[in-house]
Protein backbone atom coordinates (compact mmCIF):
# COMPACT_ATOMS: atom_id res chain seq x y z
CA UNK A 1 0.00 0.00 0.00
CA UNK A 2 1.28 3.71 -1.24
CA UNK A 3 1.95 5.63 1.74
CA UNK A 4 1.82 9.43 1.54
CA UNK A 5 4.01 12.08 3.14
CA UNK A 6 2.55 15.08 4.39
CA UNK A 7 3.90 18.34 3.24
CA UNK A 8 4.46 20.96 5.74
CA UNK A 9 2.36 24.26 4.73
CA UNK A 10 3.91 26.63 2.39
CA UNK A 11 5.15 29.33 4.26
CA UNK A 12 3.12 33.00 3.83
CA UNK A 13 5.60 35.75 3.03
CA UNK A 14 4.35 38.89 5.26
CA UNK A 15 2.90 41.97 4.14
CA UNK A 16 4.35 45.31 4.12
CA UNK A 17 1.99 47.07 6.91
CA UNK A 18 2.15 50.28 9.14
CA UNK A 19 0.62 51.14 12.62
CA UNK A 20 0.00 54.16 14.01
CA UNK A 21 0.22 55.12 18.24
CA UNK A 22 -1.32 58.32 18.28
CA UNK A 23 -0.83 59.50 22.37
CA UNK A 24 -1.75 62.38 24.54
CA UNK A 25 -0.63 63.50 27.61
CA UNK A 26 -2.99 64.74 30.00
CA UNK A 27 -2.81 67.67 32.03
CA UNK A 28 -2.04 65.50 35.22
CA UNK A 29 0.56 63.76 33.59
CA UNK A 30 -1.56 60.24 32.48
CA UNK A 31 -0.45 59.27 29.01
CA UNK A 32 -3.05 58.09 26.90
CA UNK A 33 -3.18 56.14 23.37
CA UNK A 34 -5.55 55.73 21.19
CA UNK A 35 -7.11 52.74 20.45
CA UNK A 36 -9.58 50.19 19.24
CA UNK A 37 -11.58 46.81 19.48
CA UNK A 38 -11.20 45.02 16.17
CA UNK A 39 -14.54 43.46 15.36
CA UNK A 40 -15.52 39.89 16.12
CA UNK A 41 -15.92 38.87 12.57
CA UNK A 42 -12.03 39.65 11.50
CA UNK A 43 -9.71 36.84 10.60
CA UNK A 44 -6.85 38.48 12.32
CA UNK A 45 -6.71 39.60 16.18
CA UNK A 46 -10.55 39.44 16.62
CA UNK A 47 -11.58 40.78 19.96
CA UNK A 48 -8.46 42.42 20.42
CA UNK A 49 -7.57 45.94 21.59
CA UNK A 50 -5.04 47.21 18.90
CA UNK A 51 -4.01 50.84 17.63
CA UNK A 52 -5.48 51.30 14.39
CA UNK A 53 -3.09 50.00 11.19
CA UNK A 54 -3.33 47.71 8.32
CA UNK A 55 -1.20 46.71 5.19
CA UNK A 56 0.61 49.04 2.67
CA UNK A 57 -1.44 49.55 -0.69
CA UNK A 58 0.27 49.78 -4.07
CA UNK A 59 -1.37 53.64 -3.96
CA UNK A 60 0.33 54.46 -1.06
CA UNK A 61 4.01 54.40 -2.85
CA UNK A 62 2.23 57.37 -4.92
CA UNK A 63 0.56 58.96 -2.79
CA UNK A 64 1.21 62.95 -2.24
CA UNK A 65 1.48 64.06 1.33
CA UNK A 66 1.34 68.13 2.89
CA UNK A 67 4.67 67.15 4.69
CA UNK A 68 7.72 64.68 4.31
CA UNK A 69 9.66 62.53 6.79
CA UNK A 70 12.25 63.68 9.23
CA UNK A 71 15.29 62.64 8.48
CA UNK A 72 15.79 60.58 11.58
CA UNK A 73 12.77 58.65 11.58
CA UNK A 74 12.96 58.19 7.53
CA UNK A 75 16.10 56.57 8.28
CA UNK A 76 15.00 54.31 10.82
CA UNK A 77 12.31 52.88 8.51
CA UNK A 78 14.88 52.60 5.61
CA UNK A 79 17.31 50.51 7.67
CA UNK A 80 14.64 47.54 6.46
CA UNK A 81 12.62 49.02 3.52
CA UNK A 82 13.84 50.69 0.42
CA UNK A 83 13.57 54.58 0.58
CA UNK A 84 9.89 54.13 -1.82
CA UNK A 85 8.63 51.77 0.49
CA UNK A 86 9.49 53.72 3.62
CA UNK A 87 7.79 56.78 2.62
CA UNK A 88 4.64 54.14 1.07
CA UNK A 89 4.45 52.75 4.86
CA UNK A 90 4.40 56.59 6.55
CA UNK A 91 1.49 57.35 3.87
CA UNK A 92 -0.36 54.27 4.84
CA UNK A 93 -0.13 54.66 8.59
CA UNK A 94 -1.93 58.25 7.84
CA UNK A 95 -4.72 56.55 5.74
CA UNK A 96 -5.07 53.77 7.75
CA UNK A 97 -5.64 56.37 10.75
CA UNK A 98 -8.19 58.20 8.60
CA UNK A 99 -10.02 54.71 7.52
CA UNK A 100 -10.63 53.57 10.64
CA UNK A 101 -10.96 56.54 12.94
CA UNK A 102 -11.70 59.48 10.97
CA UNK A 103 -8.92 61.30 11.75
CA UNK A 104 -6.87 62.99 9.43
CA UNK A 105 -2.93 63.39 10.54
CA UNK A 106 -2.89 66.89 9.21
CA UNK A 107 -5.44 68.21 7.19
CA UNK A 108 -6.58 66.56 3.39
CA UNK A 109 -3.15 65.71 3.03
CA UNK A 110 -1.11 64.07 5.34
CA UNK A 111 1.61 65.86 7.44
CA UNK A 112 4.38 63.21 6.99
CA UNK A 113 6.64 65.18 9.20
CA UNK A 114 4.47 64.50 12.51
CA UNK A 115 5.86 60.92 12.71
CA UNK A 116 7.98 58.87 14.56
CA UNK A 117 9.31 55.47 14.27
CA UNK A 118 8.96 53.21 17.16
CA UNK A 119 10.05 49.65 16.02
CA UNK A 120 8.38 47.10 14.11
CA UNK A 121 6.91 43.37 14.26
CA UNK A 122 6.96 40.16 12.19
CA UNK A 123 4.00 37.86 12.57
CA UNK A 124 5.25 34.37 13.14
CA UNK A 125 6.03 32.51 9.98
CA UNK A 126 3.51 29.59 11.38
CA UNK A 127 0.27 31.56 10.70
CA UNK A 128 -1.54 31.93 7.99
CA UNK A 129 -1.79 35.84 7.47
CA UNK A 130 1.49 37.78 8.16
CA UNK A 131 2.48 41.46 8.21
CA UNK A 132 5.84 42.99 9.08
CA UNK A 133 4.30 45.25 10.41
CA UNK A 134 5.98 48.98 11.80
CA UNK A 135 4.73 50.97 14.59
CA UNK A 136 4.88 54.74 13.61
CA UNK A 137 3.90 57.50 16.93
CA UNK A 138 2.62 60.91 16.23
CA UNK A 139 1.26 63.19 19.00
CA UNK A 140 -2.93 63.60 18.90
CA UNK A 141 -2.24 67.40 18.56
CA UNK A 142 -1.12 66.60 15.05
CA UNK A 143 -4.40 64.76 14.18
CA UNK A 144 -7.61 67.11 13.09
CA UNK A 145 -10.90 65.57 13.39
CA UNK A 146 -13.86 64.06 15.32
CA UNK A 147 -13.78 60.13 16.04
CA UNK A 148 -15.92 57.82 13.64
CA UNK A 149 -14.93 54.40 13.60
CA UNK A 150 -15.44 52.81 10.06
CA UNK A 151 -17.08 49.03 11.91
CA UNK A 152 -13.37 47.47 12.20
CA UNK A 153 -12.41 48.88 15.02
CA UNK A 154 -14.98 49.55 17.55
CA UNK A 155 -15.06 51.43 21.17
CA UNK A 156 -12.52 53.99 19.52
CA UNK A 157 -11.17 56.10 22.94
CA UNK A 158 -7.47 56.97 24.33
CA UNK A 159 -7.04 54.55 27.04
CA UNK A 160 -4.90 55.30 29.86
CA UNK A 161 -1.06 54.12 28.97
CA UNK A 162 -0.59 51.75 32.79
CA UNK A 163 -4.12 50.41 32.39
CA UNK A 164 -3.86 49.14 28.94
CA UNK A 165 -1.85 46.24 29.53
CA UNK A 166 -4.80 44.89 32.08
CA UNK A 167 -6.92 45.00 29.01
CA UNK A 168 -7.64 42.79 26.23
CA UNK A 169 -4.60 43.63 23.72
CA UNK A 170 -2.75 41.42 21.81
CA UNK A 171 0.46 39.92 22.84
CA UNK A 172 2.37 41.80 20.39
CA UNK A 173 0.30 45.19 21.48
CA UNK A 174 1.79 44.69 24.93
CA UNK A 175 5.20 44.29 23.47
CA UNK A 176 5.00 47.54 21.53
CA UNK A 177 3.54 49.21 24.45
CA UNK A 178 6.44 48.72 26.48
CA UNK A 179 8.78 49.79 23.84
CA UNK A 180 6.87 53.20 23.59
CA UNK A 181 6.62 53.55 27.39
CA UNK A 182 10.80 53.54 27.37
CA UNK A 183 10.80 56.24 24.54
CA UNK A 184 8.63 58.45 26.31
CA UNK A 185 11.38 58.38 28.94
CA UNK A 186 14.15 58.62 26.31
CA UNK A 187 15.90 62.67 25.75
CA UNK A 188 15.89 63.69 21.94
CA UNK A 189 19.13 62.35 21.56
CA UNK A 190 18.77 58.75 22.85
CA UNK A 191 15.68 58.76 20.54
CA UNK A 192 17.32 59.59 17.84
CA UNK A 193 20.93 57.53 18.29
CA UNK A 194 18.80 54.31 19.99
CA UNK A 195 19.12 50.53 18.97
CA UNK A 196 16.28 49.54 16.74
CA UNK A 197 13.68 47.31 17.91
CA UNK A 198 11.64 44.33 16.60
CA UNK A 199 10.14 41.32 17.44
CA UNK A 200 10.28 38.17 15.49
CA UNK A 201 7.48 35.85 15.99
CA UNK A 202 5.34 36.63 19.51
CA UNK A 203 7.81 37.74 21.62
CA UNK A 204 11.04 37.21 20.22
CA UNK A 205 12.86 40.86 20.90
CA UNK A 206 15.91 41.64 18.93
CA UNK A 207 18.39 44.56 17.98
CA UNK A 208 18.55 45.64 13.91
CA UNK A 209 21.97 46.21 12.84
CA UNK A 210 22.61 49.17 10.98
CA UNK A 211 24.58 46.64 7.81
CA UNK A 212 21.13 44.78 7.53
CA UNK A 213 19.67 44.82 4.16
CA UNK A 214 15.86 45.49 3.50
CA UNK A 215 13.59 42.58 4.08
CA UNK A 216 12.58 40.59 6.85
């Protein structure tokens, strides 16, 4: 009798996508960040408390913008992206805000120069839908607008920075929270000279060399 061999499943390259922390800080001191609870009926992270994000489009390499990248944080997201790519994930960060929150970062064009770069993620290469995903921060100041969730992400509100991580986020949401909550604390110049951040898989943390080519 034939026997057969089961094939291990084909491995899903991830998707280009950008995340955006928008954060306040109140006038008692309590930082807060915006986010959302991504609807029941999604295939990825349902029920979970994320910031609002979602994958790079091929319009968003073309997209115009009010306002370019800093130089610093341009760099940082060009250590692992070509420079067309970067600027593609800053663009879609902005519309992704707008999409699911109704914000605008800036006004009908986005104000590129509001952002910084935080670190970035890489879904583990055993599920089925992947994103390298980067974690942009602006300040709400920079964001004009009322709040109108599009359906994905529902019970839109700035939560309280300390509380969050009692709440239902996912595991890589924590991760990233903790990251941000050390570059609040950081001066201008250890933001700008830091080690780059990411996580491979759930909770692997690891440095980016500054040699590394673009890709995952």
């Amino acid at each position: 009798m034939a026997t057969s061999t089961l094939r291990p499943p084909a491995r899903v390259h991830p998707r280009d996508a950008a995340t955006l922390i928008l954060w306040r800080r109140r006038a008692d001191g309590t930082v807060e960040i915006l986010t959302g609870l991504r609807n029941a009926g999604l295939r990825f992270m349902p029920n979970r408390l994320v910031f609002p994000g979602g994958r790079v489009d091929f319009a968003d390499r073309a997209a115009p913008a009010a306002t370019e990248l800093r130089a610093t944080p341009r760099a940082f997201l060009e250590r692992r992206a070509p420079p067309r790519l970067a600027r593609a994930l800053a663009i879609a960060a902005a519309r992704e805000l707008e999409e699911e929150t109704g914000l605008h970062l800036g006004g009908r064009l986005p104000t590129l120069d509001a952002l910084d770069y935080l670190c970035r993620a890489v879904t583990p290469a055993t599920n089925p839908i992947r994103f390298n995903a980067r974690f942009l921060i602006a300040p709400a100041d920079a964001a004009q607008g009322a709040i109108n969730g599009s359906g994905e992400l529902e019970q839109l509100e700035f939560r309280d920075l300390e509380l969050l991580q009692s709440l239902p986020v996912a595991p890589i949401t924590g991760k990233v929270l903790g990251e941000f909550h050390a570059w609040l604390d950081m001066s201008q110049d250890e933001k700008d000279n830091r080690d780059l951040v990411w996580f491979a898989g759930r909770d692997n943390r690891r440095t980016e060399k500054k040699q590394e080519s673009p890709g995952e």
